[in-house]
Protein backbone atom coordinates (compact mmCIF):
# COMPACT_ATOMS: atom_id res chain seq x y z
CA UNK A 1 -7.73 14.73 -3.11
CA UNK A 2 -6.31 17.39 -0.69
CA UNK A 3 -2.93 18.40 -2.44
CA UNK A 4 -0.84 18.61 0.83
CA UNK A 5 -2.50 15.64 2.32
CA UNK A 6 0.43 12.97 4.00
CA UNK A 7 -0.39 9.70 4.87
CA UNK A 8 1.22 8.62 8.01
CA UNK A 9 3.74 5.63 7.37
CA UNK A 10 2.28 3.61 9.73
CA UNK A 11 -0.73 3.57 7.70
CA UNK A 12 0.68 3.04 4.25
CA UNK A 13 2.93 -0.40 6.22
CA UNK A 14 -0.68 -1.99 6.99
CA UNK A 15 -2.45 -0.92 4.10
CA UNK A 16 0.90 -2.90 2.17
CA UNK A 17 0.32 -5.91 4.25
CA UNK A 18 -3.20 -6.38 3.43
CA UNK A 19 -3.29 -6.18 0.31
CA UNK A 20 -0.46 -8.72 0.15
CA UNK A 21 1.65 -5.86 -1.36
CA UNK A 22 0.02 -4.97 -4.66
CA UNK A 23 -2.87 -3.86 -6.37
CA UNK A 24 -6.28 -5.33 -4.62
CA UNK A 25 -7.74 -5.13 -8.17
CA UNK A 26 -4.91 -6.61 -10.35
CA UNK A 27 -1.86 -7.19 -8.28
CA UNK A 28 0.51 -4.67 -10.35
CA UNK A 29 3.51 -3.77 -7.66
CA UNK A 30 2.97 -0.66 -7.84
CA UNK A 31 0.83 1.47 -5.95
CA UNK A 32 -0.92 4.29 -5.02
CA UNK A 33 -3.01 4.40 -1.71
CA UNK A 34 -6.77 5.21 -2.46
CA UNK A 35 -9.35 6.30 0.06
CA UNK A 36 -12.66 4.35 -0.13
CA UNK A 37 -14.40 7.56 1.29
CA UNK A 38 -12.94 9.92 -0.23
CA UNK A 39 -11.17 12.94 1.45
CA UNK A 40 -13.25 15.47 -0.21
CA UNK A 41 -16.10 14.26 2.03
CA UNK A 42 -14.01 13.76 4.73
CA UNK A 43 -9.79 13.89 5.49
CA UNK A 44 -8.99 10.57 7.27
CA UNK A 45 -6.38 8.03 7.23
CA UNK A 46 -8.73 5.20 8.30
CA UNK A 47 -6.97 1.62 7.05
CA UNK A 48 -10.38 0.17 7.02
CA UNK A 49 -11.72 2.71 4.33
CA UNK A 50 -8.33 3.26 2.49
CA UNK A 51 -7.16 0.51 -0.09
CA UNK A 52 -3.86 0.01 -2.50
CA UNK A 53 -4.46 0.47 -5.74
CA UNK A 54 -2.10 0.87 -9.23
CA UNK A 55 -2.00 3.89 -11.04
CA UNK A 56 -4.48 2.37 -13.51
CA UNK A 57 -7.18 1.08 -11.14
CA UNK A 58 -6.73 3.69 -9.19
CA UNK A 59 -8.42 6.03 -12.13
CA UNK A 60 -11.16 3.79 -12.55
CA UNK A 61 -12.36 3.57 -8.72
CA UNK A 62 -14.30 6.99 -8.73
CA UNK A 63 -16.69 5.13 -11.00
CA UNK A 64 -16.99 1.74 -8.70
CA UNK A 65 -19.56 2.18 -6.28
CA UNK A 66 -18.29 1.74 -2.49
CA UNK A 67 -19.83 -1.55 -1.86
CA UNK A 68 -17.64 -3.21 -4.56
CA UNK A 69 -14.60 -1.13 -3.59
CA UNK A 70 -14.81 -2.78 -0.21
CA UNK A 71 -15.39 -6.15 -2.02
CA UNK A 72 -12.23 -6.07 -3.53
CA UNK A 73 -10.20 -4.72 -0.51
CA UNK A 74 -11.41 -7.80 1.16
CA UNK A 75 -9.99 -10.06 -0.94
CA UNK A 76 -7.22 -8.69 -2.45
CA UNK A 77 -5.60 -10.25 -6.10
CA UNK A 78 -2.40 -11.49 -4.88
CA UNK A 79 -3.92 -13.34 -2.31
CA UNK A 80 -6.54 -14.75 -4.51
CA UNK A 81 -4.47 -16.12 -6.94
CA UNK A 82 -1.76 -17.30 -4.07
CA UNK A 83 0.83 -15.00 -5.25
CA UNK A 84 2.35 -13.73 -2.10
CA UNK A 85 2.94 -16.63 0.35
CA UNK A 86 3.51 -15.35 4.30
CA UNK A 87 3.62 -11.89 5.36
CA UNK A 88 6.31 -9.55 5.55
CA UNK A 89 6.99 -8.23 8.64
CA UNK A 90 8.37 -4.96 9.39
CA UNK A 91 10.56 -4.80 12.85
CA UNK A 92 11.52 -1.48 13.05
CA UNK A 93 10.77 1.80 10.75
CA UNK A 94 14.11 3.30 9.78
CA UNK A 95 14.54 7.27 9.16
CA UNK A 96 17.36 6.72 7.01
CA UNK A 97 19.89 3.53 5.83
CA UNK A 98 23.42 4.20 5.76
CA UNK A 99 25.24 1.64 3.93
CA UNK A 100 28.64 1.29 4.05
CA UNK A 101 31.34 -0.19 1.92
CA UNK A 102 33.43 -2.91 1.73
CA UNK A 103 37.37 -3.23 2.85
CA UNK A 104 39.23 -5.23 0.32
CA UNK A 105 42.85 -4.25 1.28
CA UNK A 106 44.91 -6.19 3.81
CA UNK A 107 44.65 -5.26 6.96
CA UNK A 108 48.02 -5.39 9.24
């Protein structure tokens, strides 16, 4: 993988979505973002030959052939198994969250 490569956020939100936020292999939450053609053949950012994958899986795709890569992007585990229900929809990307606290004195 290109070591200063950056996938764009947009990208990353869709690829999220479809694979009903986890792993498309085993469901583990957490993920890395895998392309099905990989960047040393060519640098893309295409969601249709990108998947999510865990750390774990993520190892073992270099030995699953493409075919079955795209096999298991199509139908990922957590929606398999039913374990997302709905989609979660993001309304508007944020650069930064400021949170601020809470007033518990009385105020005249």
């Amino acid at each position: 993988m290109a070591n200063n490569h950056t996938i764009p956020t947009y990208v990353k939100l869709e690829l999220r979505q479809e694979s009903f936020f986890g792993c498309c292999k085993c469901g583990r939450p957490i993920i890395e973002y895998h392309h099905i053609i990989p960047l040393e053949e060519e640098e893309h950012d295409r969601v249709e030959d990108m998947m999510c994958l865990c750390p774990y899986c993520h190892k073992e795709a270099e030995v699953i052939k493409r075919e079955d890569q795209r096999i298991i992007k199509a139908d990922p585990y957590n929606k398999k198994r039913g374990h997302v229900n709905g989609m979660f929809f993001i309304i508007k990307l944020f650069q930064s969250l400021t949170l601020v606290g809470i007033f518990l004195g009385k105020m005249d």
